[in-house]
N, C-alpha and C. Protein backbone atom coordinates (compact mmCIF):
# COMPACT_ATOMS: atom_id res chain seq x y z
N UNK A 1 -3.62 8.99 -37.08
CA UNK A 1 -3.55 7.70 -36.45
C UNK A 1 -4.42 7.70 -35.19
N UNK A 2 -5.16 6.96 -35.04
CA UNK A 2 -6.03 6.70 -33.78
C UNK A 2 -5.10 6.23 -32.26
N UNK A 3 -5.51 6.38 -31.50
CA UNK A 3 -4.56 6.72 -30.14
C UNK A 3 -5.90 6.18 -29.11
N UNK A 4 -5.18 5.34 -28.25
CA UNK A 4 -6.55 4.86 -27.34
C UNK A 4 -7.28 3.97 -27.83
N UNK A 5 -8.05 3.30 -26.88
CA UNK A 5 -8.91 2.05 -27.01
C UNK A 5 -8.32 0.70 -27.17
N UNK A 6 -8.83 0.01 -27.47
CA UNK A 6 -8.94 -1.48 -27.38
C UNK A 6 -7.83 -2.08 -28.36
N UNK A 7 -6.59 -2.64 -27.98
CA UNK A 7 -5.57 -2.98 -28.83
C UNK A 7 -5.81 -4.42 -29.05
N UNK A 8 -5.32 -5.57 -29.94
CA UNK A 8 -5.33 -6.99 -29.62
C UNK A 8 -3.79 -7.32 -28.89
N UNK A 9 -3.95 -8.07 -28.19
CA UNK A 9 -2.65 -8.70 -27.30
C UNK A 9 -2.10 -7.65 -26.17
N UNK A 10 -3.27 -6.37 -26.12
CA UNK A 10 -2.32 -5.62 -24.81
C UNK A 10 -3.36 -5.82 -23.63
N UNK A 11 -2.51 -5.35 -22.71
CA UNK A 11 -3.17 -5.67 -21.16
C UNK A 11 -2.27 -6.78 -21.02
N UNK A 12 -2.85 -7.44 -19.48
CA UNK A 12 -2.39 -8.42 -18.65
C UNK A 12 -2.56 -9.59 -19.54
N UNK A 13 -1.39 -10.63 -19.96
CA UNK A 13 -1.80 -11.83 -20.42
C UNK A 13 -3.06 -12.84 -19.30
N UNK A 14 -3.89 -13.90 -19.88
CA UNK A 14 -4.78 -14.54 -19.27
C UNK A 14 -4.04 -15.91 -18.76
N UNK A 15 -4.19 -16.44 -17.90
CA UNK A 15 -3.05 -17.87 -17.58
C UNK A 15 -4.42 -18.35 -18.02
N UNK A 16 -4.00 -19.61 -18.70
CA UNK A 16 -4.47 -21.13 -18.36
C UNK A 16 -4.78 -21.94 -17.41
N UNK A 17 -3.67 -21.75 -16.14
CA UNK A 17 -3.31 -22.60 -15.29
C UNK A 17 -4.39 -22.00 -14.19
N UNK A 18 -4.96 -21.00 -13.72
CA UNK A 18 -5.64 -20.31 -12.95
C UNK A 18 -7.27 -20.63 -12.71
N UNK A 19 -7.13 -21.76 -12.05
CA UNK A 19 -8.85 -22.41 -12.08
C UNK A 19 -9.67 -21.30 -10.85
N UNK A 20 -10.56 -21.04 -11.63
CA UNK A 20 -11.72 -20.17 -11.19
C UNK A 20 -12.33 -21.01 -9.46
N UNK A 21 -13.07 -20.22 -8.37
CA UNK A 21 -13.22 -20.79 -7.42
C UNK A 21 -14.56 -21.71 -7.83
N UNK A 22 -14.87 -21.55 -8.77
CA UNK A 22 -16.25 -22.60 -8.90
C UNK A 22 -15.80 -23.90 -9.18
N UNK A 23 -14.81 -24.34 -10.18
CA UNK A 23 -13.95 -24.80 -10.50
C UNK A 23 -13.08 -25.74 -9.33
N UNK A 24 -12.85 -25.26 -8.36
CA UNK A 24 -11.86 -26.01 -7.66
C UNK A 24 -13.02 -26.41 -6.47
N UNK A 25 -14.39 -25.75 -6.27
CA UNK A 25 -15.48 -26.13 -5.46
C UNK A 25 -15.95 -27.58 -5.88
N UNK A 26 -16.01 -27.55 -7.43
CA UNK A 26 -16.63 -28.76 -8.11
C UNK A 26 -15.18 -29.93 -7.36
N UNK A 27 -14.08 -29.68 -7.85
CA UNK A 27 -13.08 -30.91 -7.76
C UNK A 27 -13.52 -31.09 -6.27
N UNK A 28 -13.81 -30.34 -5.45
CA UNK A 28 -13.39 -30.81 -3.98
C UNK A 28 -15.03 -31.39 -3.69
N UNK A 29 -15.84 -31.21 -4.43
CA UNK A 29 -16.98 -32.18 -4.27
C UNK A 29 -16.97 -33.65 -4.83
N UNK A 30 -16.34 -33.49 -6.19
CA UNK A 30 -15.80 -34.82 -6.44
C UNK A 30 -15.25 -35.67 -5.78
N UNK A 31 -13.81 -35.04 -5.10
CA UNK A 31 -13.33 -36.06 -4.53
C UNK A 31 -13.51 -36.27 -3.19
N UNK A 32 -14.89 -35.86 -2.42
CA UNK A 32 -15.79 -35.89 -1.55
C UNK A 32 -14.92 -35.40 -0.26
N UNK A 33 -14.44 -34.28 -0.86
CA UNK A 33 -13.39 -33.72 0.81
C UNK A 33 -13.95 -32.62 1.35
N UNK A 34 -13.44 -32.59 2.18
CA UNK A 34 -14.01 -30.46 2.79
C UNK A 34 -13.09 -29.58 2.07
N UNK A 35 -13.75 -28.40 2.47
CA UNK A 35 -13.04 -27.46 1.41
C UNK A 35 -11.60 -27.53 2.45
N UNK A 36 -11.61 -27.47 3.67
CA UNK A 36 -9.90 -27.45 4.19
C UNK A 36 -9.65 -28.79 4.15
N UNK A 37 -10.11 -30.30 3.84
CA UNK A 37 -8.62 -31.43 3.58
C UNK A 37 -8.84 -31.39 1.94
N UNK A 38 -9.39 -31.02 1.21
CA UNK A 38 -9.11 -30.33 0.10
C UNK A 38 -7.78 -29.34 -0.50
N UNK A 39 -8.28 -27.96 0.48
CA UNK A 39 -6.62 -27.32 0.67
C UNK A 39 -5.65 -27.87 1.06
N UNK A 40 -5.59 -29.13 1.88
CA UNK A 40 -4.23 -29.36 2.34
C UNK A 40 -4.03 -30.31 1.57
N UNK A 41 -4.89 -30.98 0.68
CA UNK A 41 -4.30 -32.17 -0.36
C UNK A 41 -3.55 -31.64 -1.42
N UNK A 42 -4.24 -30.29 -1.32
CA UNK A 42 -2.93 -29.24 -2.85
C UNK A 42 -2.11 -28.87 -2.49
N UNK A 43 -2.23 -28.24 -1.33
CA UNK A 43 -0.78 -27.74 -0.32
C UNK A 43 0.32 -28.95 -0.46
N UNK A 44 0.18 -29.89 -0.07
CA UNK A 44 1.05 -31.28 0.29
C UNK A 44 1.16 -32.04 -1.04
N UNK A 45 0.90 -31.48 -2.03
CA UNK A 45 1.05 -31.90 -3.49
C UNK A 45 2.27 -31.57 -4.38
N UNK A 46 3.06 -32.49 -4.20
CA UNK A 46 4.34 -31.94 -5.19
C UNK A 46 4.07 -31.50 -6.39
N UNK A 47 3.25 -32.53 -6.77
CA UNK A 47 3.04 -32.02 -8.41
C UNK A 47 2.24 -31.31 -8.41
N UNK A 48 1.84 -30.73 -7.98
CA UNK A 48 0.81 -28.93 -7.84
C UNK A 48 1.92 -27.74 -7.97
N UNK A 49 1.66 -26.78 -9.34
CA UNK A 49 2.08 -25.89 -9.02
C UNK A 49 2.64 -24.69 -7.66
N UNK A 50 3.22 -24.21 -7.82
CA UNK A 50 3.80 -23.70 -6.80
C UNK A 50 3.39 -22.21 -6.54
N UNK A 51 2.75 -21.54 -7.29
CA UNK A 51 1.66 -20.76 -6.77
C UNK A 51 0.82 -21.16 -6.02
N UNK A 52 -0.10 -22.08 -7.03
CA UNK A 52 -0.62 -22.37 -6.39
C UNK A 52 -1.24 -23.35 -5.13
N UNK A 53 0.08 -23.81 -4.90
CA UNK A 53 0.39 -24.35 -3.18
C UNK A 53 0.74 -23.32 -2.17
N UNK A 54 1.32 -22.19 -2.46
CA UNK A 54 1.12 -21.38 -1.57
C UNK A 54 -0.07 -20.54 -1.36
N UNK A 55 -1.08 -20.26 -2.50
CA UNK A 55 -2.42 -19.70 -2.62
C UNK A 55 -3.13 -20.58 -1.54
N UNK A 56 -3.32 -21.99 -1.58
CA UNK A 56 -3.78 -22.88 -0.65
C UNK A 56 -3.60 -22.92 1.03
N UNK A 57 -1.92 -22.75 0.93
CA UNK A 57 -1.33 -23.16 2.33
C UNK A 57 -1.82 -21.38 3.03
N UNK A 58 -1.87 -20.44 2.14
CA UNK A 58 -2.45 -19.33 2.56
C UNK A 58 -3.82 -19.06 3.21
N UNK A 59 -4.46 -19.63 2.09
CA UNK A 59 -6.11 -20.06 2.51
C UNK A 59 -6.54 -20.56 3.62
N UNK A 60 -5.92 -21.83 3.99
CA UNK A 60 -5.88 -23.01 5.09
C UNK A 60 -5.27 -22.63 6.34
N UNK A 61 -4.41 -21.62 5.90
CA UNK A 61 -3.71 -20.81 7.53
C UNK A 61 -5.01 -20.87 8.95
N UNK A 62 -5.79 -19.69 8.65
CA UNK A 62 -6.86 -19.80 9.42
C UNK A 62 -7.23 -20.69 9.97
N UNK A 63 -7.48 -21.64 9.15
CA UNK A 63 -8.45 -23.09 9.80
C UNK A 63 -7.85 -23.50 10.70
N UNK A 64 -6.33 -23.86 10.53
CA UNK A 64 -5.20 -24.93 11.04
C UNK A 64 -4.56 -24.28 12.18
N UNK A 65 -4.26 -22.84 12.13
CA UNK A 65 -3.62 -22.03 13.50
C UNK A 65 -4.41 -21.18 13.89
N UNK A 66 -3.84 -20.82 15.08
CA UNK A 66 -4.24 -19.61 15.95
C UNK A 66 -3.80 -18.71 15.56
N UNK A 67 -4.62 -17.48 15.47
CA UNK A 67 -3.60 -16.22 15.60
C UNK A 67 -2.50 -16.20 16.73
N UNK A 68 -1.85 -15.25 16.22
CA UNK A 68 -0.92 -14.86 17.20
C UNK A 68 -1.28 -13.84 18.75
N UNK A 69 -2.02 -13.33 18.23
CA UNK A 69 -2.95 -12.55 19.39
C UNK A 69 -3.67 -13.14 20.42
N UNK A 70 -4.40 -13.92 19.67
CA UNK A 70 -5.47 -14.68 20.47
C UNK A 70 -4.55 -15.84 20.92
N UNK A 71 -3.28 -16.41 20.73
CA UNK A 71 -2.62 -17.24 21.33
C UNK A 71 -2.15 -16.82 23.23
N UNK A 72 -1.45 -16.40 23.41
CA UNK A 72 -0.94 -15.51 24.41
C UNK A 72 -1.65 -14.07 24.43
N UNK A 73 -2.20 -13.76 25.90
CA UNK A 73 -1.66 -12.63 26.38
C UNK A 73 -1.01 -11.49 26.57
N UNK A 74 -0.94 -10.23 26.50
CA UNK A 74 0.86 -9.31 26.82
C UNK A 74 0.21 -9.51 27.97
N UNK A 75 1.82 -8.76 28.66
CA UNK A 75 1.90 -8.50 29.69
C UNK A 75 0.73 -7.50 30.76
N UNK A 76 0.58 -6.97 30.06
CA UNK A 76 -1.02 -5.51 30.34
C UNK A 76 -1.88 -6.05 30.70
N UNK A 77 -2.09 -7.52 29.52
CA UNK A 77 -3.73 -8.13 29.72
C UNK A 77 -3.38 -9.15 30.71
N UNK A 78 -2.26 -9.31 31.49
CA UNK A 78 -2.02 -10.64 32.28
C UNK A 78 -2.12 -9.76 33.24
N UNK A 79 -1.31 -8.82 34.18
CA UNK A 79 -1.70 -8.22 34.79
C UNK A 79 -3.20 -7.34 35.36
N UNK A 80 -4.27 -7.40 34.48
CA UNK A 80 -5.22 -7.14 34.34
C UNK A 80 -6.26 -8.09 34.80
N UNK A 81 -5.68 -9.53 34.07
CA UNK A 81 -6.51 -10.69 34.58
C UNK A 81 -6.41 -10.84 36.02
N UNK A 82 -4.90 -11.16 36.32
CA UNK A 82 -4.59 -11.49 37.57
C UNK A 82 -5.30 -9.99 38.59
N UNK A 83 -5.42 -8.84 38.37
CA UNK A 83 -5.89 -7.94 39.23
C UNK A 83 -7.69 -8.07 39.58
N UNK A 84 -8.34 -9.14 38.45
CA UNK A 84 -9.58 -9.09 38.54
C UNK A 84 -10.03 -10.30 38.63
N UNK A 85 -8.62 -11.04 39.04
CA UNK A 85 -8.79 -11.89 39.89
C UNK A 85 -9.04 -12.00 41.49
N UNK A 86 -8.11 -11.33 42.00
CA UNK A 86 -7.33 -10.86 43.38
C UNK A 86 -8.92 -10.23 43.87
N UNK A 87 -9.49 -9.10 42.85
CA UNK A 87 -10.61 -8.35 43.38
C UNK A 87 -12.12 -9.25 43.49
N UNK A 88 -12.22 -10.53 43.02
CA UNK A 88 -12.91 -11.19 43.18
C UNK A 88 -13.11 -11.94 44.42
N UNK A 89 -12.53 -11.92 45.07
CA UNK A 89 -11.95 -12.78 46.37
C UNK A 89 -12.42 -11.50 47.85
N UNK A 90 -11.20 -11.55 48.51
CA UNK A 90 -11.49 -10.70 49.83
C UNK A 90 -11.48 -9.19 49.41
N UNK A 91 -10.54 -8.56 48.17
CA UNK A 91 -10.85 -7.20 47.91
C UNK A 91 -12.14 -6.98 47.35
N UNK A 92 -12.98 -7.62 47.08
CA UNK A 92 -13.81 -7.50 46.06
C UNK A 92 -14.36 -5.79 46.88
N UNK A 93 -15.34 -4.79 45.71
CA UNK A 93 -15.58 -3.97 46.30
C UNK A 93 -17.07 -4.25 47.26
N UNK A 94 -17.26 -3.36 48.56
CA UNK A 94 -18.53 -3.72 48.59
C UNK A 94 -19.50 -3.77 47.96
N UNK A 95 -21.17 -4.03 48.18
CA UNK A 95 -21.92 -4.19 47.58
C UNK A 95 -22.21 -2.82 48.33
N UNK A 96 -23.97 -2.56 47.43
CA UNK A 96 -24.29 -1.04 48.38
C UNK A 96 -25.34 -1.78 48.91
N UNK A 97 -26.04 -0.97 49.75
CA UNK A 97 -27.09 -1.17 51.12
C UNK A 97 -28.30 -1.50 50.60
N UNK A 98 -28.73 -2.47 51.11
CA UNK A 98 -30.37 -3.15 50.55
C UNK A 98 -31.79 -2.21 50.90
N UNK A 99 -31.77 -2.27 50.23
CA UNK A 99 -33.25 -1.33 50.70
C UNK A 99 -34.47 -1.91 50.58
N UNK A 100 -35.06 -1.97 51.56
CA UNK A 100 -36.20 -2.40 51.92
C UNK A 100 -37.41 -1.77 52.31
N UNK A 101 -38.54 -1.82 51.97
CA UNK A 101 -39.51 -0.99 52.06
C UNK A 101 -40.25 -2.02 52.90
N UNK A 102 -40.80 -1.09 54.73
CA UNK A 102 -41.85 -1.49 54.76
C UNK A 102 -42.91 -0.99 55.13
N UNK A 103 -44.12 -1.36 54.91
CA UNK A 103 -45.20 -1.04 54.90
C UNK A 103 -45.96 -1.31 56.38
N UNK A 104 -46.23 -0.16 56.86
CA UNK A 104 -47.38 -0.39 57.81
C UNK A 104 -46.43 0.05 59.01
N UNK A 105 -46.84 -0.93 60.46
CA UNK A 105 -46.27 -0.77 61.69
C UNK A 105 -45.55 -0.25 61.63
């Protein structure tokens, strides 16, 4: 009996429902949107599957929020600011000595 290779019906089944990104590029040219009010017209779509409304609302994250990082500060980098703040002002460090060359007399 042969063992290995290419069976019919094994592996991962193929969905239907799974439109390719070329595919969902074309619809969102059709219906003359950007690719993000595009995402949020599937996101906010009841009758859109529910994969793939969260595949979307995933996608669209980026566009719509901030990271969390780049939102706030810690404490380290606030203290840091505020110290190079303070040193800008009357601590600032000195400058060093100008030097001047002159010539002659």
């Amino acid at each position: 009996m042969a063992r290995g290779g290419y069976r019919p019906g094994a592996g991962r089944p193929k969905s239907a429902s799974v439109k390719t990104e070329v595919e969902v590029k074309r619809e969102a040219s059709k219906a003359g949107l950007s690719p993000l009010e595009y995402m949020l017209s599937v996101m906010n779509d009841d009758q859109a599957e529910r994969d793939r409304r969260d595949k979307m609302a995933i996608a669209a994250a980026p566009y719509v929020h901030a990271k969390a990082d780049e939102a706030k500060a810690g404490k380290k980098e606030q203290k840091q600011q505020a110290a190079e703040q303070v040193a800008k002002g009357r601590f600032a460090p000195r400058s060093g000595p100008r030097l001047a060359v002159v010539n002659g007399s």
